[in-house]
C-alpha atoms as a PDB file:
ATOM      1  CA  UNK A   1      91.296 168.861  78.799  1.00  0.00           C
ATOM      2  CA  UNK A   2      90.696 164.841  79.091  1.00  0.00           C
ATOM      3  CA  UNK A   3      91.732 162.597  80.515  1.00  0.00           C
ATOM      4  CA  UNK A   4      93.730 159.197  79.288  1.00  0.00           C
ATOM      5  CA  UNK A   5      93.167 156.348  81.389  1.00  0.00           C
ATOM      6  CA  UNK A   6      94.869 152.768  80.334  1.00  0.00           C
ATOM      7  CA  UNK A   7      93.595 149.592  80.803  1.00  0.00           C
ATOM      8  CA  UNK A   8      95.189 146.113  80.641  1.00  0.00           C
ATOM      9  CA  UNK A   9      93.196 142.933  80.026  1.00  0.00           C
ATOM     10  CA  UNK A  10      93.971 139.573  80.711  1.00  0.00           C
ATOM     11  CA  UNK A  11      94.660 137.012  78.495  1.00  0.00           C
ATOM     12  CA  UNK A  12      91.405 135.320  77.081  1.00  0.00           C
ATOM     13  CA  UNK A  13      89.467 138.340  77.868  1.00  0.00           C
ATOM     14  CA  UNK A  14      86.715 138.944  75.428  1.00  0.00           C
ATOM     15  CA  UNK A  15      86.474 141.741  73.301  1.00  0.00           C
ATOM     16  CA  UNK A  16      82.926 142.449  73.939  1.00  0.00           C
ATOM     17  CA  UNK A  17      83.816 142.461  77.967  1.00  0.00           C
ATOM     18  CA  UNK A  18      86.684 144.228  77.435  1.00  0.00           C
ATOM     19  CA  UNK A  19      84.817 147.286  75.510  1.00  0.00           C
ATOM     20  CA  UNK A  20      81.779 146.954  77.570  1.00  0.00           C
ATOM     21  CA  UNK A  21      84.099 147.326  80.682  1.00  0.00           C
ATOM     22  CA  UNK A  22      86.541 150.196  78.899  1.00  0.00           C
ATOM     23  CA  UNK A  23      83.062 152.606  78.173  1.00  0.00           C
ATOM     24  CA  UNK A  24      81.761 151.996  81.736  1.00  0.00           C
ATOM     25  CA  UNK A  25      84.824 153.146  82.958  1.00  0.00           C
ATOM     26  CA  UNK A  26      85.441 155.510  80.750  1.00  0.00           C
ATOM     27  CA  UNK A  27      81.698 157.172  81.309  1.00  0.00           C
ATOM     28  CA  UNK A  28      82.061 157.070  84.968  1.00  0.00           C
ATOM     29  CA  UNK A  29      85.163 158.894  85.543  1.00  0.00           C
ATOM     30  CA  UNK A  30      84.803 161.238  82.221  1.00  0.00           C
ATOM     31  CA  UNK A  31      87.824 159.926  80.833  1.00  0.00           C
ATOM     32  CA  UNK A  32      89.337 158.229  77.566  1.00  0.00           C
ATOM     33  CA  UNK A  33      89.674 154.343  78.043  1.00  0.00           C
ATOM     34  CA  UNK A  34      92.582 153.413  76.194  1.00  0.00           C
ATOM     35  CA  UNK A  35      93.414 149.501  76.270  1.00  0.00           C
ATOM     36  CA  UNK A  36      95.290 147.219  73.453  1.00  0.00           C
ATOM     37  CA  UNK A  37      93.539 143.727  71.942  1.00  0.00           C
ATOM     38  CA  UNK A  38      95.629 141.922  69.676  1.00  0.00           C
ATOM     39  CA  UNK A  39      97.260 144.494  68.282  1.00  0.00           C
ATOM     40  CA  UNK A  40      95.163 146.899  67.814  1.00  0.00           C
ATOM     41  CA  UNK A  41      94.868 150.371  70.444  1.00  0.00           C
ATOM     42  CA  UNK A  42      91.123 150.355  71.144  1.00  0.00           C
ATOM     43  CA  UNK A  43      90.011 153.876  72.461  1.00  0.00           C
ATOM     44  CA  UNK A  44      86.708 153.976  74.791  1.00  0.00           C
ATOM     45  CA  UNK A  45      85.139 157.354  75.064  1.00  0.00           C
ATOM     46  CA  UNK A  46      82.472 157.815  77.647  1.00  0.00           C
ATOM     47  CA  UNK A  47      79.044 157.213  76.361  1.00  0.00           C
ATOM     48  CA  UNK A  48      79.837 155.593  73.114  1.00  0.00           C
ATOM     49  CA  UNK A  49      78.435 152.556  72.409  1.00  0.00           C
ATOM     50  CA  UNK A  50      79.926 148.866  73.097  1.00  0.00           C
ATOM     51  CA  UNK A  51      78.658 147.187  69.926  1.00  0.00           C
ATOM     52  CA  UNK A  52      80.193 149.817  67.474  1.00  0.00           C
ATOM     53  CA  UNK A  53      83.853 149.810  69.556  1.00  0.00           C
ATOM     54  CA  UNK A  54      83.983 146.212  68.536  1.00  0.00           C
ATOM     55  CA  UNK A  55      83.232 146.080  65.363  1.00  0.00           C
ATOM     56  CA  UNK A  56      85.229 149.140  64.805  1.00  0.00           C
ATOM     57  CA  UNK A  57      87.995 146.816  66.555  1.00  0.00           C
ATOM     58  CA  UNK A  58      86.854 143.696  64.522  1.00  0.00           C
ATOM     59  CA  UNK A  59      87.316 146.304  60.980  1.00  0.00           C
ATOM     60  CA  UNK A  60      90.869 147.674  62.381  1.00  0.00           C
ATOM     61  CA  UNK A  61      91.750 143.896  63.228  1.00  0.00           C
ATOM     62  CA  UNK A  62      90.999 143.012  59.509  1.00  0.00           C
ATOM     63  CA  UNK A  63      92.590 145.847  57.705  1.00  0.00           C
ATOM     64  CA  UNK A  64      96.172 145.657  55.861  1.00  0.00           C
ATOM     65  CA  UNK A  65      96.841 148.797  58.163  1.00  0.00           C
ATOM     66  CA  UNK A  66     100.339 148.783  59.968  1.00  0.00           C
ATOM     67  CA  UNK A  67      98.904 151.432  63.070  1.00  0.00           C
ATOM     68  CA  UNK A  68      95.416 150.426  64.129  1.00  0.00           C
ATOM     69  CA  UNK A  69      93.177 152.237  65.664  1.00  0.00           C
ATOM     70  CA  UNK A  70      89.076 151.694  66.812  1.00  0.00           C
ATOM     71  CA  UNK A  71      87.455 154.460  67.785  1.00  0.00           C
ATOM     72  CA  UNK A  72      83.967 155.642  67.279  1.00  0.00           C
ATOM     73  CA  UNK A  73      82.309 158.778  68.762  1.00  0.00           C
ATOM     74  CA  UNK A  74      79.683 159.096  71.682  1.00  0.00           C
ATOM     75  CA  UNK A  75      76.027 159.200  70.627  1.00  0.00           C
ATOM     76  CA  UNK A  76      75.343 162.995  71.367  1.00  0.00           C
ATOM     77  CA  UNK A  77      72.749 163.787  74.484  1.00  0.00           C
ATOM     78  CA  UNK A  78      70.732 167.310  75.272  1.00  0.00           C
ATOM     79  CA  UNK A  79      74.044 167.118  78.030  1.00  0.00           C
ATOM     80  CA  UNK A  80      76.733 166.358  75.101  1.00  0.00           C
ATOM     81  CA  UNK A  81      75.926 167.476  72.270  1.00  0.00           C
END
């Protein structure tokens, strides 16, 4: 089972604080990160990697979609595979 952890950021936050922050959390406390960023639900999974969150964020921000959702998976370790 995992874990679901949300997060709230304040206003004027950046995105690329706000995903670094969500996958340190989420990689210290092996949990999901879950946080919302202008309208999108942005889900941090511990060990994935900051860059790709945001511009899977950025891609959900930009899409005609009604529900959006960034997410990308953790690059796999000899621990996680």
């Amino acid at each position: 089972m995992v874990a679901q952890l949300n997060l709230q950021f304040f206003a004027g936050e950046s995105i690329e604080v706000a995903c670094c922050e969500a996958i340190r959390i989420a990689s210290t406390l092996n949990v999901v990160a879950t946080f919302d960023f202008n309208g999108v639900k942005v889900m941090a999974k511990p060990g994935a990697c900051p860059k790709a969150l945001e511009e899977a964020w950025l891609c959900e921000l930009r899409s005609g979609r009604t529900i959006k959702v960034a997410c990308v998976h953790p690059t796999p370790t000899k621990d996680h595979p």
